[in-house]
N, C-alpha and C. Protein backbone atom coordinates (compact mmCIF):
# COMPACT_ATOMS: atom_id res chain seq x y z
N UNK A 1 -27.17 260.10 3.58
CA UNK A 1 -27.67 259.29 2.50
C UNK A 1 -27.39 257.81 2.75
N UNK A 2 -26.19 257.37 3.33
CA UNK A 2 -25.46 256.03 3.40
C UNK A 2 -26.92 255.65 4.69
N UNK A 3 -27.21 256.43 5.28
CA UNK A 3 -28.62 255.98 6.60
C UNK A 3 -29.50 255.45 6.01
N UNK A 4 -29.99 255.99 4.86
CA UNK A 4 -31.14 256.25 4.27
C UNK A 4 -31.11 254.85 3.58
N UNK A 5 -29.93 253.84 2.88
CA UNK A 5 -29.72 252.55 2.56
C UNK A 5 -29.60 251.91 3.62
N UNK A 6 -30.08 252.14 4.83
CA UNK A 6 -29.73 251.18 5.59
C UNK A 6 -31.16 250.68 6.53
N UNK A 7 -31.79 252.07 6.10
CA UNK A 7 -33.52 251.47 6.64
C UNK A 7 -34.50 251.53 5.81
N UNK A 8 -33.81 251.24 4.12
CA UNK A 8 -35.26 251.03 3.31
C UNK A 8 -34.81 249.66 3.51
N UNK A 9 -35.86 248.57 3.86
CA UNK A 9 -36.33 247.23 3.23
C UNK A 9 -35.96 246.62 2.19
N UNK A 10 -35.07 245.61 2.27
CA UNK A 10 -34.48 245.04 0.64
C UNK A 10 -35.62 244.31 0.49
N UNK A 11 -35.88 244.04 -1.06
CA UNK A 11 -37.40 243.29 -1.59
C UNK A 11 -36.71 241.82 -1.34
N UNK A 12 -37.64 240.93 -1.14
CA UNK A 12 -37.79 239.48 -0.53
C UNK A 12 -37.42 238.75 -1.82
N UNK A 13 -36.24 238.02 -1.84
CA UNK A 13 -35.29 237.63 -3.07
C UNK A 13 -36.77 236.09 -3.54
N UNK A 14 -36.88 235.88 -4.34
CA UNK A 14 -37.26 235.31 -4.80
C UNK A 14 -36.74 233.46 -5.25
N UNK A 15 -37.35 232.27 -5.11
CA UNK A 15 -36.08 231.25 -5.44
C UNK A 15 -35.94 231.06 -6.29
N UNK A 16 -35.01 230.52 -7.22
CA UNK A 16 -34.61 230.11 -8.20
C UNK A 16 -34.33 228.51 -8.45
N UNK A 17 -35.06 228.27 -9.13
CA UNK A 17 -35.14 226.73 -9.35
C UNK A 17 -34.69 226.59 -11.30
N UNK A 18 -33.70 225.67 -11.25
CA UNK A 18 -33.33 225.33 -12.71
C UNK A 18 -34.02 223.95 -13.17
N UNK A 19 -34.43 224.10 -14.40
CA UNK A 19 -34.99 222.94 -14.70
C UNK A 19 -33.88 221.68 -15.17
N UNK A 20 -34.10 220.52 -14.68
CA UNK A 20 -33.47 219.74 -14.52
C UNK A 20 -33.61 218.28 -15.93
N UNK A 21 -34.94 218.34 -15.90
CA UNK A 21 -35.59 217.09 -16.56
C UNK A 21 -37.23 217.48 -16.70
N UNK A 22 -38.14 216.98 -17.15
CA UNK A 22 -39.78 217.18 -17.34
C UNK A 22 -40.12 216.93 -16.36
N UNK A 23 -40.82 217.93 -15.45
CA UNK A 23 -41.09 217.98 -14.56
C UNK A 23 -40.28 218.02 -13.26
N UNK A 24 -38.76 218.17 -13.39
CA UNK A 24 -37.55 218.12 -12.44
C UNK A 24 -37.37 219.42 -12.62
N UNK A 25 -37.01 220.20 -10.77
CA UNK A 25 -36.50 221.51 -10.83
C UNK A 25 -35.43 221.26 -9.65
N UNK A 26 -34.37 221.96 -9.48
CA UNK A 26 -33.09 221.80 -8.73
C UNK A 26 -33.70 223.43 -8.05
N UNK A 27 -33.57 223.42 -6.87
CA UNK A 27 -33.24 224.86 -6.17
C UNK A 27 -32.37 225.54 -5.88
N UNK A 28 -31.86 226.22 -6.28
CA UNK A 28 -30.61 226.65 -6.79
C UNK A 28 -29.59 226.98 -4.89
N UNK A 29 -30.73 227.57 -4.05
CA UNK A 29 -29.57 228.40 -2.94
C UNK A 29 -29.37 226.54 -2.21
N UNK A 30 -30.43 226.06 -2.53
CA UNK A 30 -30.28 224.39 -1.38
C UNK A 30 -29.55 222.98 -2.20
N UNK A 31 -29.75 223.50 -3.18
CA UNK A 31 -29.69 221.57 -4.21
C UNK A 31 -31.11 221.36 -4.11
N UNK A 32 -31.71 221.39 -3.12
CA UNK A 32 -33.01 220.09 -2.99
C UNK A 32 -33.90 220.12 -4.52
N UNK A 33 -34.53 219.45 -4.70
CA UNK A 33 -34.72 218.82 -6.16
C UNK A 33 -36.50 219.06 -5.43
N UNK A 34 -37.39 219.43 -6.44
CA UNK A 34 -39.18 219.37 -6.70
C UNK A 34 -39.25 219.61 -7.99
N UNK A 35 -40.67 218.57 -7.70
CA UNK A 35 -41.25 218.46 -9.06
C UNK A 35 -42.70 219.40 -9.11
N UNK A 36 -42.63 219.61 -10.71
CA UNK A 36 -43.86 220.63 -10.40
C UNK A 36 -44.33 220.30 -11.59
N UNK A 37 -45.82 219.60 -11.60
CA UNK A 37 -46.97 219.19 -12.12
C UNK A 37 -48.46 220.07 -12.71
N UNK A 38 -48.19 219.71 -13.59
CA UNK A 38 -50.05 221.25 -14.18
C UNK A 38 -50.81 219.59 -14.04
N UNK A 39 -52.13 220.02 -13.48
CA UNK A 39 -53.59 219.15 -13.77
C UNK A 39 -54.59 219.91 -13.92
N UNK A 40 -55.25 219.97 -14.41
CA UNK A 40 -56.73 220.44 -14.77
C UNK A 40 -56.36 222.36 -14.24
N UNK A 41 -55.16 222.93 -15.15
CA UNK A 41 -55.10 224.37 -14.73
C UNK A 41 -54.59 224.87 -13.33
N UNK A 42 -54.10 223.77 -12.98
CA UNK A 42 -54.00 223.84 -11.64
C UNK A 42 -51.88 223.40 -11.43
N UNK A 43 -51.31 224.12 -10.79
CA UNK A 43 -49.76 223.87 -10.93
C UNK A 43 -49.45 223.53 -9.38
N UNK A 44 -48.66 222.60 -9.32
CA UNK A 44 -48.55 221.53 -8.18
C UNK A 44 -47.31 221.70 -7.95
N UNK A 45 -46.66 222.07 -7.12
CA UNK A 45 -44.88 222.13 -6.56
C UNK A 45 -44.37 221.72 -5.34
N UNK A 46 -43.90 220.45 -5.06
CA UNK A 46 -43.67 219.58 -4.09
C UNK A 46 -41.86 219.51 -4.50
N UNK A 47 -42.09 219.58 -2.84
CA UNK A 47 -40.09 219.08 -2.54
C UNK A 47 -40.21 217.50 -2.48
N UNK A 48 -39.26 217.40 -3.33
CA UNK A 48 -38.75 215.79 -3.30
C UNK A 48 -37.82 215.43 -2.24
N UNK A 49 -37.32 216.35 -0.93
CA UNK A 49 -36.44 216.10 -0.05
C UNK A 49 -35.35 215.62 -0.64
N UNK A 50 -34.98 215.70 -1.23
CA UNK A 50 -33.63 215.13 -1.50
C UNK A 50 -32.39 216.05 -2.57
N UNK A 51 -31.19 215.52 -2.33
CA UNK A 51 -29.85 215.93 -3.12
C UNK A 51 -29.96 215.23 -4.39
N UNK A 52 -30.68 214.01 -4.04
CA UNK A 52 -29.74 213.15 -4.96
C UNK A 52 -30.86 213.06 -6.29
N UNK A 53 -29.99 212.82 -7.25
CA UNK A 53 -31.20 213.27 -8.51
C UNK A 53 -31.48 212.17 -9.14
N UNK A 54 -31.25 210.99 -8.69
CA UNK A 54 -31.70 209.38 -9.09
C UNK A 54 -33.21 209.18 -8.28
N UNK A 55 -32.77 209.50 -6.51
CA UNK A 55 -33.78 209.43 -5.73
C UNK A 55 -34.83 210.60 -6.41
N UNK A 56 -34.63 211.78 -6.68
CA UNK A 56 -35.42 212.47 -6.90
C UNK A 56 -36.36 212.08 -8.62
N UNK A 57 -35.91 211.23 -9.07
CA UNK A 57 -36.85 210.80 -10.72
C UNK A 57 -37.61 210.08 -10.14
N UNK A 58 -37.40 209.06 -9.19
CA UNK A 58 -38.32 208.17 -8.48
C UNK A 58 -39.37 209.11 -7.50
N UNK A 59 -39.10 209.76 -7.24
CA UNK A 59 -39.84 210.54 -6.35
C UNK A 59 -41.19 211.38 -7.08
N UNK A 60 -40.18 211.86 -7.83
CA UNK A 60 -41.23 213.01 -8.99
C UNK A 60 -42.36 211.94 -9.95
N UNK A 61 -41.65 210.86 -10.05
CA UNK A 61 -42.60 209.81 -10.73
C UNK A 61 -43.98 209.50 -9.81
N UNK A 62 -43.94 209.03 -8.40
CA UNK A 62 -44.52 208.86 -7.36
C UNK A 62 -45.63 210.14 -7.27
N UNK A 63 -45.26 211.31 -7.19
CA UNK A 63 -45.53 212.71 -7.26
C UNK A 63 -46.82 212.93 -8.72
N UNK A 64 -46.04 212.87 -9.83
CA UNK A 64 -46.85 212.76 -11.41
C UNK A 64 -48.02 211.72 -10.93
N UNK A 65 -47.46 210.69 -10.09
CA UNK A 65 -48.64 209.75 -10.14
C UNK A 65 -49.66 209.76 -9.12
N UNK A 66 -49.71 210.24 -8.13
CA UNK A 66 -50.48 210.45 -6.91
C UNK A 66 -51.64 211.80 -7.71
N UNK A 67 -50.94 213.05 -8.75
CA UNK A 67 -51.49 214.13 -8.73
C UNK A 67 -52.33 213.44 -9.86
N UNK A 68 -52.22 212.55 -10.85
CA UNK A 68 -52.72 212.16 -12.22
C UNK A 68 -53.71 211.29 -11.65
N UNK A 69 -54.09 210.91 -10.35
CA UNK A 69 -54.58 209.94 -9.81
C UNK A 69 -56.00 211.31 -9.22
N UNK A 70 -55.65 212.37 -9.17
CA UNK A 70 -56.73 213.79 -8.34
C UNK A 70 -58.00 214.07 -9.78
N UNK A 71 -58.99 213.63 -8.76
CA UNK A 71 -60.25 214.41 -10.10
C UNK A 71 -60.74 215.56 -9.29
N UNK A 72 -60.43 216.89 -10.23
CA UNK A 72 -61.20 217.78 -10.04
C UNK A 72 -62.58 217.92 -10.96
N UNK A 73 -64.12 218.03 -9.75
CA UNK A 73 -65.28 218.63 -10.49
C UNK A 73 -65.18 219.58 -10.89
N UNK A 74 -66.24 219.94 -11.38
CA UNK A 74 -66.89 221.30 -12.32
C UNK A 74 -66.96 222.19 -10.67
N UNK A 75 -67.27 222.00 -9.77
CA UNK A 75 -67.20 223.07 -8.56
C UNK A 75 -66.00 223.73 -8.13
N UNK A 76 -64.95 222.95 -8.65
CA UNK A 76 -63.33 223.36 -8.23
C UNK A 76 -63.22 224.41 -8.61
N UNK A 77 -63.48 225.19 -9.83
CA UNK A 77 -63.82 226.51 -10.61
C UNK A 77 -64.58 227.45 -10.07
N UNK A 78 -65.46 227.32 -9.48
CA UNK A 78 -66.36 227.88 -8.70
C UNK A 78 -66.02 228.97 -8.09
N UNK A 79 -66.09 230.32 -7.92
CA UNK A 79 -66.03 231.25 -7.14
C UNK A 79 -66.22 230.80 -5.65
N UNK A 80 -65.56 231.14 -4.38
CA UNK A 80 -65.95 230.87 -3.19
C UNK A 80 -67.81 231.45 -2.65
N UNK A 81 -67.74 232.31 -2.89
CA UNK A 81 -68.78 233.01 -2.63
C UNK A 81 -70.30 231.85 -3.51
N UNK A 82 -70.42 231.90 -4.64
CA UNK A 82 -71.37 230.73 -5.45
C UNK A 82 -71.07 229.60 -4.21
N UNK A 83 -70.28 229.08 -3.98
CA UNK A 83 -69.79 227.48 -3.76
C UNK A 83 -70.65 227.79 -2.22
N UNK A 84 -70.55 228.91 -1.83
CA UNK A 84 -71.26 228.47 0.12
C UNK A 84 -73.00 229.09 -0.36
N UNK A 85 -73.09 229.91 -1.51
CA UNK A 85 -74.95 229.64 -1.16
C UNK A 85 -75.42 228.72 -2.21
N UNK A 86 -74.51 227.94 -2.68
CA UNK A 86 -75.06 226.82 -2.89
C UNK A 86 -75.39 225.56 -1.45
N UNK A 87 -74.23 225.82 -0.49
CA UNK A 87 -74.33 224.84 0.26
C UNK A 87 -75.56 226.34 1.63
N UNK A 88 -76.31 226.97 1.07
CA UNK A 88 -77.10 227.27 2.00
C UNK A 88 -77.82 226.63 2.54
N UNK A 89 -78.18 225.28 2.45
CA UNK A 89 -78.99 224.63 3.34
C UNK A 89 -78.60 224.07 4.74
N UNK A 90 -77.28 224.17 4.55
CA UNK A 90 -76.34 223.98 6.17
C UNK A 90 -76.47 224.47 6.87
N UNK A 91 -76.98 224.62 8.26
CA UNK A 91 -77.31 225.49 9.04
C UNK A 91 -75.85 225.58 10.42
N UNK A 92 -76.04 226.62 10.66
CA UNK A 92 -74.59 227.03 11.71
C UNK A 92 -75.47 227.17 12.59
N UNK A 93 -74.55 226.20 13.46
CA UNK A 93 -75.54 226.11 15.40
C UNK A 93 -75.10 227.53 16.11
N UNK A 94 -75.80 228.24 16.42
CA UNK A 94 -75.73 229.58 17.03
C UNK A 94 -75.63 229.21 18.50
N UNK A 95 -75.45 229.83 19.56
CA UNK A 95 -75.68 230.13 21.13
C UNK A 95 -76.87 231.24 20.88
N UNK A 96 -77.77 230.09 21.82
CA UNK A 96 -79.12 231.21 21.63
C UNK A 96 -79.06 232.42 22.15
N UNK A 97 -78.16 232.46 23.30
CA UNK A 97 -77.86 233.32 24.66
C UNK A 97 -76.69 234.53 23.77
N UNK A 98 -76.24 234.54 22.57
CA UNK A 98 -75.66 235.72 22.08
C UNK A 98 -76.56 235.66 20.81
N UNK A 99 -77.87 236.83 21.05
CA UNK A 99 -78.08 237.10 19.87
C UNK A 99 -77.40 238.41 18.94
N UNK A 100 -76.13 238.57 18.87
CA UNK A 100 -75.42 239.49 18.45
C UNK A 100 -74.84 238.39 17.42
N UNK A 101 -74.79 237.13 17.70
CA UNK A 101 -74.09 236.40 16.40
C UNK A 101 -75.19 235.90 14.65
N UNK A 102 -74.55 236.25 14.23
CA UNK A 102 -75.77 235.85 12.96
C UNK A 102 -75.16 234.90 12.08
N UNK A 103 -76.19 234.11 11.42
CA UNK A 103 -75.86 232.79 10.75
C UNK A 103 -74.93 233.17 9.75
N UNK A 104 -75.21 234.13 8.30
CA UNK A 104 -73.86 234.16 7.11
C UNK A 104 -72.27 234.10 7.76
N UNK A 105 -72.08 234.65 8.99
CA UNK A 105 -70.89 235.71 9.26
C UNK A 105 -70.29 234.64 10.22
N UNK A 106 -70.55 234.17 11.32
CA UNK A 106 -69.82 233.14 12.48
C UNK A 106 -69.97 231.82 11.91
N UNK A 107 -68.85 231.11 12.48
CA UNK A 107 -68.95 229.90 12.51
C UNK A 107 -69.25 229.49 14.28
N UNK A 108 -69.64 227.92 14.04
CA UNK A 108 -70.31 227.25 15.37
C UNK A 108 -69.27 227.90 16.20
N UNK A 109 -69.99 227.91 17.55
CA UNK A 109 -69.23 228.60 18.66
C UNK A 109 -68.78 227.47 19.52
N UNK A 110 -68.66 226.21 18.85
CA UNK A 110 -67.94 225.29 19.91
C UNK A 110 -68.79 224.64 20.92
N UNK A 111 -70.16 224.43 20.92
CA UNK A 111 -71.49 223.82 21.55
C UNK A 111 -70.73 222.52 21.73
């Protein structure tokens, strides 16, 4: 039985980040300090590199402001699949010499 704990797979620990301040999270196994930002439904989590939690308000400020600065369109929503036959008018350069490749499925072969 004691074997049998020793070759199941422990599950992949997860991190733990404490919240620090609005928009400040501390990582609990490192110190290192990220900030994590919502825009348009969308959640943003960047390391601030750092220990220090003075450097890191300046950082996360920099961070709030670069992401508050991002416009997402109405296409950002978009299913992948809608978003490429809309762009069907793009044509993918084939090698004439493999006709086994077809336009939906390959990309350019490097011509």
């Amino acid at each position: 039985m004691l074997q049998d704990q020793e070759t199941t797979p422990k599950p992949a620990l997860q991190p733990v980040f404490h919240k620090v301040a609005e928009n400040l999270y501390r990582l609990d196994s490192s110190g290192a300090y990220y900030a994590l930002v919502k825009k348009g439904g969308k959640q943003f989590r960047r390391s601030l590199k750092t220990k220090d939690r003075k450097l890191a308000e300046r950082r996360r400020k920099e961070i709030k402001d670069q992401i508050g600065n991002l416009s997402a369109s109405d296409d950002a929503k978009l299913p992948f699949a809608t978003k490429a036959r809309s762009n069907s008018h793009v044509r993918i350069k084939l090698r004439a010499s493999d006709p086994s490749l077809s336009v939906p499925t390959q990309r350019n072969s490097g011509e």
